[in-house]
C-alpha atoms as a PDB file:
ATOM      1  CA  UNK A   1      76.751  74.830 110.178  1.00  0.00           C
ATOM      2  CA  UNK A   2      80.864  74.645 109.892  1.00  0.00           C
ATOM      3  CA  UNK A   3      82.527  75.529 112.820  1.00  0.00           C
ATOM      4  CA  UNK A   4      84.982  78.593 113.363  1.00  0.00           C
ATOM      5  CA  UNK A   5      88.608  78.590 114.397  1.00  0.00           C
ATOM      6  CA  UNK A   6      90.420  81.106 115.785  1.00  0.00           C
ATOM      7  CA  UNK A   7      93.700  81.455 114.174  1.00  0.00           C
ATOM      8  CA  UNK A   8      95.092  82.650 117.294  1.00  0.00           C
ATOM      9  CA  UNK A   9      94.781  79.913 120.308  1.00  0.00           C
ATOM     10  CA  UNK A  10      92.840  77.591 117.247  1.00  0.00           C
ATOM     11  CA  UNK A  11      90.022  76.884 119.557  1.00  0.00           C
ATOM     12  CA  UNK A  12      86.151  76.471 118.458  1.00  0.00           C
ATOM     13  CA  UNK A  13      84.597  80.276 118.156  1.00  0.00           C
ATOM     14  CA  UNK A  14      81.016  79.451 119.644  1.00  0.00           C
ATOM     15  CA  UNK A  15      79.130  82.435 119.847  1.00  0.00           C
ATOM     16  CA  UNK A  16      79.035  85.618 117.808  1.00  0.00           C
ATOM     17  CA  UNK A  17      79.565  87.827 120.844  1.00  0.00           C
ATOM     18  CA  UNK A  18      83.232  86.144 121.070  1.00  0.00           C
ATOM     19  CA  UNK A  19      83.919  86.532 117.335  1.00  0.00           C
ATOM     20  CA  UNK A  20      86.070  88.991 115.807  1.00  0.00           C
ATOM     21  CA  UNK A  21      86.985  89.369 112.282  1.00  0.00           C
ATOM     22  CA  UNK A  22      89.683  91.177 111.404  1.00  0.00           C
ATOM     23  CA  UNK A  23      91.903  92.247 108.005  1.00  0.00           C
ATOM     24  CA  UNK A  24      95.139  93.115 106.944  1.00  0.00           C
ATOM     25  CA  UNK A  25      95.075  93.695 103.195  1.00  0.00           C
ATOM     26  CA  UNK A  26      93.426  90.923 101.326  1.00  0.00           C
ATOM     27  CA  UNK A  27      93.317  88.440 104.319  1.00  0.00           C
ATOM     28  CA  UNK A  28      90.580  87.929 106.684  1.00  0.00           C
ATOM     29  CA  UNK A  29      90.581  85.958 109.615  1.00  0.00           C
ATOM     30  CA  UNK A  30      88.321  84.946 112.401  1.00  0.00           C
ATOM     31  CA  UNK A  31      89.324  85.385 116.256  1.00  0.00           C
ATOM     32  CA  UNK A  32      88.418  85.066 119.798  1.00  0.00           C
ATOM     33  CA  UNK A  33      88.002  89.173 120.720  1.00  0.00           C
ATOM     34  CA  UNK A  34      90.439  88.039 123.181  1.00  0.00           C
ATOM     35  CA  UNK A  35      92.993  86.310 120.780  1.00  0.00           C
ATOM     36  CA  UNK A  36      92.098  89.531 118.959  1.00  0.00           C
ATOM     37  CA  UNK A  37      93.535  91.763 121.846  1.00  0.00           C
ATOM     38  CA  UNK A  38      96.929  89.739 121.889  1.00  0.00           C
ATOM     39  CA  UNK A  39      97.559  90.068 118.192  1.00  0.00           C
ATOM     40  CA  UNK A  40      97.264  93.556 118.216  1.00  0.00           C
ATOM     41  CA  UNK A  41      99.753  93.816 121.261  1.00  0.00           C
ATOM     42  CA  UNK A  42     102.263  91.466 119.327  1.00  0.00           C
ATOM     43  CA  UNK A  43     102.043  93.636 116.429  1.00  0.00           C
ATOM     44  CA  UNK A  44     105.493  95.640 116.395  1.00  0.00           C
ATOM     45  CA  UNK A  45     104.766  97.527 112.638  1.00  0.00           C
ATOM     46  CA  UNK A  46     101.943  99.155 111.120  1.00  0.00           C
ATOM     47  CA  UNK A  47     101.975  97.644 107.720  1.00  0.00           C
ATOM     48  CA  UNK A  48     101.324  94.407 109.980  1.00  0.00           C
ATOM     49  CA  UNK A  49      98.169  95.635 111.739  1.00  0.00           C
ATOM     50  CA  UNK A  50      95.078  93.683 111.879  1.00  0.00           C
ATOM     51  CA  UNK A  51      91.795  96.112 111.508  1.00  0.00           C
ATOM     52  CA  UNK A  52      88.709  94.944 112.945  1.00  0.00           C
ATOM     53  CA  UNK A  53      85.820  94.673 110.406  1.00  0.00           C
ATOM     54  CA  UNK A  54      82.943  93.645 112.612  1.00  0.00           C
ATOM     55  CA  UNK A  55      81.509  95.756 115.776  1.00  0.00           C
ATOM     56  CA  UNK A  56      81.239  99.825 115.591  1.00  0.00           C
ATOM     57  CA  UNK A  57      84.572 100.784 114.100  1.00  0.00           C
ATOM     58  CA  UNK A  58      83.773  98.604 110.824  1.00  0.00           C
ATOM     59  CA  UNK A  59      80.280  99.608 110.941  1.00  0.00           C
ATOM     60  CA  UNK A  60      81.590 103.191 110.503  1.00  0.00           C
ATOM     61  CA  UNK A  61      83.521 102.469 107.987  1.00  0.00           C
ATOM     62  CA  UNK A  62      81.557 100.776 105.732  1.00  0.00           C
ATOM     63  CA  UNK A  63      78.794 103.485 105.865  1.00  0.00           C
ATOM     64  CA  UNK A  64      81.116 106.033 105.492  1.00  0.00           C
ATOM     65  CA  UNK A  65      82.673 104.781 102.570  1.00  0.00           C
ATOM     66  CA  UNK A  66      79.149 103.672 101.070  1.00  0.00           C
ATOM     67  CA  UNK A  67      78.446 107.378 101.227  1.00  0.00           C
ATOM     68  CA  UNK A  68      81.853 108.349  99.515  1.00  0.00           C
ATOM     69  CA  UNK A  69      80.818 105.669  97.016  1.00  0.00           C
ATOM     70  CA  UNK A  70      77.556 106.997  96.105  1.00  0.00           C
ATOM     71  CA  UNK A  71      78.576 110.051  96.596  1.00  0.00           C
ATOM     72  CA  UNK A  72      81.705 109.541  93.587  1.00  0.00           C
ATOM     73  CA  UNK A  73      79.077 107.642  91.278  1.00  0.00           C
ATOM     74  CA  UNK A  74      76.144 109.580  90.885  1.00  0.00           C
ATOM     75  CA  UNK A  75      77.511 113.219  90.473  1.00  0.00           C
ATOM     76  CA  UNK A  76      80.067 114.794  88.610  1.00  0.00           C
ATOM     77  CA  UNK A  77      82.631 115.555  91.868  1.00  0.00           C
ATOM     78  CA  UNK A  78      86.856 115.239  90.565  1.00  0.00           C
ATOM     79  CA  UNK A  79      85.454 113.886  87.514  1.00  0.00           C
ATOM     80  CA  UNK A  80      87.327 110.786  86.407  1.00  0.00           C
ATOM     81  CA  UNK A  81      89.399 110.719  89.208  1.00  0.00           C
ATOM     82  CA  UNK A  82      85.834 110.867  91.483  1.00  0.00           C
ATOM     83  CA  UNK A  83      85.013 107.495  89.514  1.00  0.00           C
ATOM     84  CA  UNK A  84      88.348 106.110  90.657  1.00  0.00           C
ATOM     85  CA  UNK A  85      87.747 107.113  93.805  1.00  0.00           C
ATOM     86  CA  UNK A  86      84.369 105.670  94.387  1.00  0.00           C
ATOM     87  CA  UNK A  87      85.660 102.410  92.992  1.00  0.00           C
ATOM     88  CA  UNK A  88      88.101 101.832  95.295  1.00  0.00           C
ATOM     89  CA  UNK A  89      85.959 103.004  98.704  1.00  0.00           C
ATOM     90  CA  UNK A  90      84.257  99.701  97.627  1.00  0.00           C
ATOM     91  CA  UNK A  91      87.043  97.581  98.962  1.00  0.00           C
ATOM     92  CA  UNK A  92      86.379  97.953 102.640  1.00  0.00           C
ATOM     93  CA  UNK A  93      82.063  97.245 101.672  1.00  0.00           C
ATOM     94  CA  UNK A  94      83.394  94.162 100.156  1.00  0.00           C
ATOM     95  CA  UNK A  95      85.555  93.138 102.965  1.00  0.00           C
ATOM     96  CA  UNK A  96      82.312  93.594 105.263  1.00  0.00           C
ATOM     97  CA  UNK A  97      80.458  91.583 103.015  1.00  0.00           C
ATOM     98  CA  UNK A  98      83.002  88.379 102.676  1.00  0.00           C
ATOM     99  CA  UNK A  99      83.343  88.814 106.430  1.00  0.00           C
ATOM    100  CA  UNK A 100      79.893  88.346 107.113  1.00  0.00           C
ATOM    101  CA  UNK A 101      79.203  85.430 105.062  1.00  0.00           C
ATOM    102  CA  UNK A 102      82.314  83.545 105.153  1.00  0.00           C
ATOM    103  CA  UNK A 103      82.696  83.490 108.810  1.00  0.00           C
ATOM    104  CA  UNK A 104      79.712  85.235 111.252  1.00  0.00           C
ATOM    105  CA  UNK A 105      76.493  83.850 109.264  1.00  0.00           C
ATOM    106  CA  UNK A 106      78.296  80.532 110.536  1.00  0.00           C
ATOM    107  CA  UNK A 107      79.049  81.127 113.986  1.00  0.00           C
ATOM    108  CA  UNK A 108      75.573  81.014 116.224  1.00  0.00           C
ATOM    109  CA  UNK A 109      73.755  84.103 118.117  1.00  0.00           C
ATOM    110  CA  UNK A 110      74.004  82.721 121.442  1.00  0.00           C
ATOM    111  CA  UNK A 111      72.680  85.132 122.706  1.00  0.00           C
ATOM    112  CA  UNK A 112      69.247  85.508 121.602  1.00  0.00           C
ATOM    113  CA  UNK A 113      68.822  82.121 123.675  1.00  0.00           C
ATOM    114  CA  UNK A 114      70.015  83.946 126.886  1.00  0.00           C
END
């Protein structure tokens, strides 16, 4: 397994508990949930907000907008613009996704070991 960094402090992320992925836009990065907590206190304008994708808010979000997605794709709700719609609630599933294998299939469950 590859090792983590956390583009915060740049330190080794060594268990899954500590890890935090988070996006702003197309960018995801890996922190410490503490590094995580720092960067969103430095942040000083919205458009420059880091959202958490892993842990319950993410969760949320993904099956929400897997719902909307299925939802827009297999009736006949706002039409064309219900395709559109449906296409782009995608984006955050895909985020999930790349989060999860790019950076916390990596990092170790520590605590099943515990």
């Amino acid at each position: 397994m590859s090792s983590i960094y956390c583009r915060y402090c740049g330190k080794e992320i060594k268990d899954r508990d500590e890890l935090v992925t988070a996006t702003n836009y197309f960018r995801i990065q890996p922190y410490h949930w503490r590094c995580f907590g720092k960067v969103e206190e430095e942040t000083i304008a919205v458009t420059k907000t880091w959202k958490p994708l892993n842990g319950p808010s993410g969760t949320i979000s993904v099956v929400l907008m897997l719902l909307l997605a299925a939802v827009m794709a297999f009736t006949d709700v706002l039409g064309e613009i219900g395709n559109l719609i449906g296409v782009l609630s995608l984006y955050p599933i895909i985020l999930r996704v790349l989060s999860y294998f790019l950076f916390e299939s990596k990092v170790p469950d520590l605590q099943k070991t515990k």
